[in-house]
Protein backbone atom coordinates (compact mmCIF):
# COMPACT_ATOMS: atom_id res chain seq x y z
CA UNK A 1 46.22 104.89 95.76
CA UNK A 2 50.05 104.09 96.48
CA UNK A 3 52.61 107.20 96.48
CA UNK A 4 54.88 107.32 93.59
CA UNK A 5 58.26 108.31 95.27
CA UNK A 6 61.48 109.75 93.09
CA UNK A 7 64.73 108.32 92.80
CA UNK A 8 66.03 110.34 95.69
CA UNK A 9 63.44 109.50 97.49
CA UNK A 10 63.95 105.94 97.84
CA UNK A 11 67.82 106.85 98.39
CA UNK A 12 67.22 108.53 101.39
CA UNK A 13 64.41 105.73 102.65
CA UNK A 14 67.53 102.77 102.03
CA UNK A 15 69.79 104.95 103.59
CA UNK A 16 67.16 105.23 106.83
CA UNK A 17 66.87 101.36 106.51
CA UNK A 18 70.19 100.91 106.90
CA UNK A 19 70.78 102.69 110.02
CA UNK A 20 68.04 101.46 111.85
CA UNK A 21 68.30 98.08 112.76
CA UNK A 22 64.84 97.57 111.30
CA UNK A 23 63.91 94.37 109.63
CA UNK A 24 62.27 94.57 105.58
CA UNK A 25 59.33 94.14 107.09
CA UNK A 26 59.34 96.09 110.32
CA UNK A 27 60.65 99.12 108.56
CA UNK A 28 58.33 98.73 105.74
CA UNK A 29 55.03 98.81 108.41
CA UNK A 30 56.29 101.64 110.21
CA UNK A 31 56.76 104.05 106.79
CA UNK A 32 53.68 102.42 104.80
CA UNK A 33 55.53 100.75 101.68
CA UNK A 34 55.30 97.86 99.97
CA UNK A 35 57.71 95.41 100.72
CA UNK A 36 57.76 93.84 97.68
CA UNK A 37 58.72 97.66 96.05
CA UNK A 38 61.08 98.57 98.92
CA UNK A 39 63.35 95.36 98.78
CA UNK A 40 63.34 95.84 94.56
CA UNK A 41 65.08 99.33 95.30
CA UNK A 42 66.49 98.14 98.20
CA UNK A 43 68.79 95.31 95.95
CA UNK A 44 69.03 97.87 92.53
CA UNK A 45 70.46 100.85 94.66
CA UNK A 46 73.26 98.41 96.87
CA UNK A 47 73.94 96.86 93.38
CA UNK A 48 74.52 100.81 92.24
CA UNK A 49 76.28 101.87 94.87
CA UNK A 50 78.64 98.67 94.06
CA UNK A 51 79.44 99.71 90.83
CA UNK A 52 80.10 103.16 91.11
CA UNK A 53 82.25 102.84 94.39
CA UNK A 54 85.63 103.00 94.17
CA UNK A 55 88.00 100.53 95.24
CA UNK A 56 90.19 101.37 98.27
CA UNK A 57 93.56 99.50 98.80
CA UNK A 58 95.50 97.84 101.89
CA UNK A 59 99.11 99.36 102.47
CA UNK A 60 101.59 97.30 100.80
CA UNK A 61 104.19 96.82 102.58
CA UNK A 62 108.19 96.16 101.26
CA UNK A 63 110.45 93.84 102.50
CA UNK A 64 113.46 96.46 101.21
CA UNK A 65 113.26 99.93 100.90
CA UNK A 66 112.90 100.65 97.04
CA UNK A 67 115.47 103.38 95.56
CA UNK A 68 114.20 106.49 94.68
CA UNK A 69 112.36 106.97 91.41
CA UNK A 70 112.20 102.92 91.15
CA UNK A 71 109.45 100.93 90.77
CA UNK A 72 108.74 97.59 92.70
CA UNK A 73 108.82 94.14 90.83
CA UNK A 74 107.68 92.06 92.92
CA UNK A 75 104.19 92.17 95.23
CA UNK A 76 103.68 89.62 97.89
CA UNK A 77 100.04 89.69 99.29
CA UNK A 78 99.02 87.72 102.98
CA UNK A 79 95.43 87.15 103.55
CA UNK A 80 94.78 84.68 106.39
CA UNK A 81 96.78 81.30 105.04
CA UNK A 82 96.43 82.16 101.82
CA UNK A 83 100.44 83.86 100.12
CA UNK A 84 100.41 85.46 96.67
CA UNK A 85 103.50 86.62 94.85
CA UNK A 86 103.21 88.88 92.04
CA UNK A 87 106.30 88.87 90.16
CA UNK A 88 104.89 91.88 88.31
CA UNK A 89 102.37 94.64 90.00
CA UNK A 90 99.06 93.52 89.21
CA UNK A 91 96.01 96.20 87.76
CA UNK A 92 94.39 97.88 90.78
CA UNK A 93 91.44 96.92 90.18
CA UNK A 94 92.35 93.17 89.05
CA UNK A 95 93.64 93.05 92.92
CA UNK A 96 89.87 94.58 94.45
CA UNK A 97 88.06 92.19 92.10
CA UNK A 98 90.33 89.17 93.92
CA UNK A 99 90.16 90.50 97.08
CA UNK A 100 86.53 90.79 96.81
CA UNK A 101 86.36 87.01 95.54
CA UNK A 102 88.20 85.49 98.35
CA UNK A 103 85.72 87.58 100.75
CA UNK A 104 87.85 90.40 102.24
CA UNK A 105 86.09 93.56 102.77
CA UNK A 106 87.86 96.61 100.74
CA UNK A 107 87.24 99.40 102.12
């Protein structure tokens, strides 16, 4: 008969995946779980911990010191080649949902 595990459970066994340089299968055999039930909470908790982590920003920098109490208008943004100009400031999270499409890790 197979063990029925809790929610936090299987959190901690992903989280001892993920540190141990393991493959599915390797780390599967050595704790007795089926792979097929390991990798479906492997994907549902990585997709959870996507949507519930918050975005974190790089530092923008300004090409002129901004006055006191005054807002920015304009946002230029270097990744690699690639320029972007904002000629107003984008939505936080409009700016980790394109930084995330072009590949860059936001951490």
């Amino acid at each position: 008969m197979t063990q029925r595990r809790t929610r936090q459970e299987w959190f901690s066994l992903i989280d001892s995946f993920e540190i141990s340089g393991l493959t599915h299968s390797q780390f599967c055999q050595s704790r007795q779980l089926s792979v097929h039930s390991f990798r479906a909470w492997l994907y549902r908790i990585r997709k959870l911990k996507e949507q519930t982590e918050l975005p974190q920003f790089l530092p923008v920098l300004f090409e002129e010191q901004p006055e006191e109490n005054s807002i920015p208008s304009t946002l230029q943004l270097e990744i690699g080649d690639l320029f972007f100009t904002f000629s107003n400031l984008p939505e936080p999270q409009y700016l980790a949902q394109l930084l995330a499409h072009l590949g860059c890790e936001v951490n």
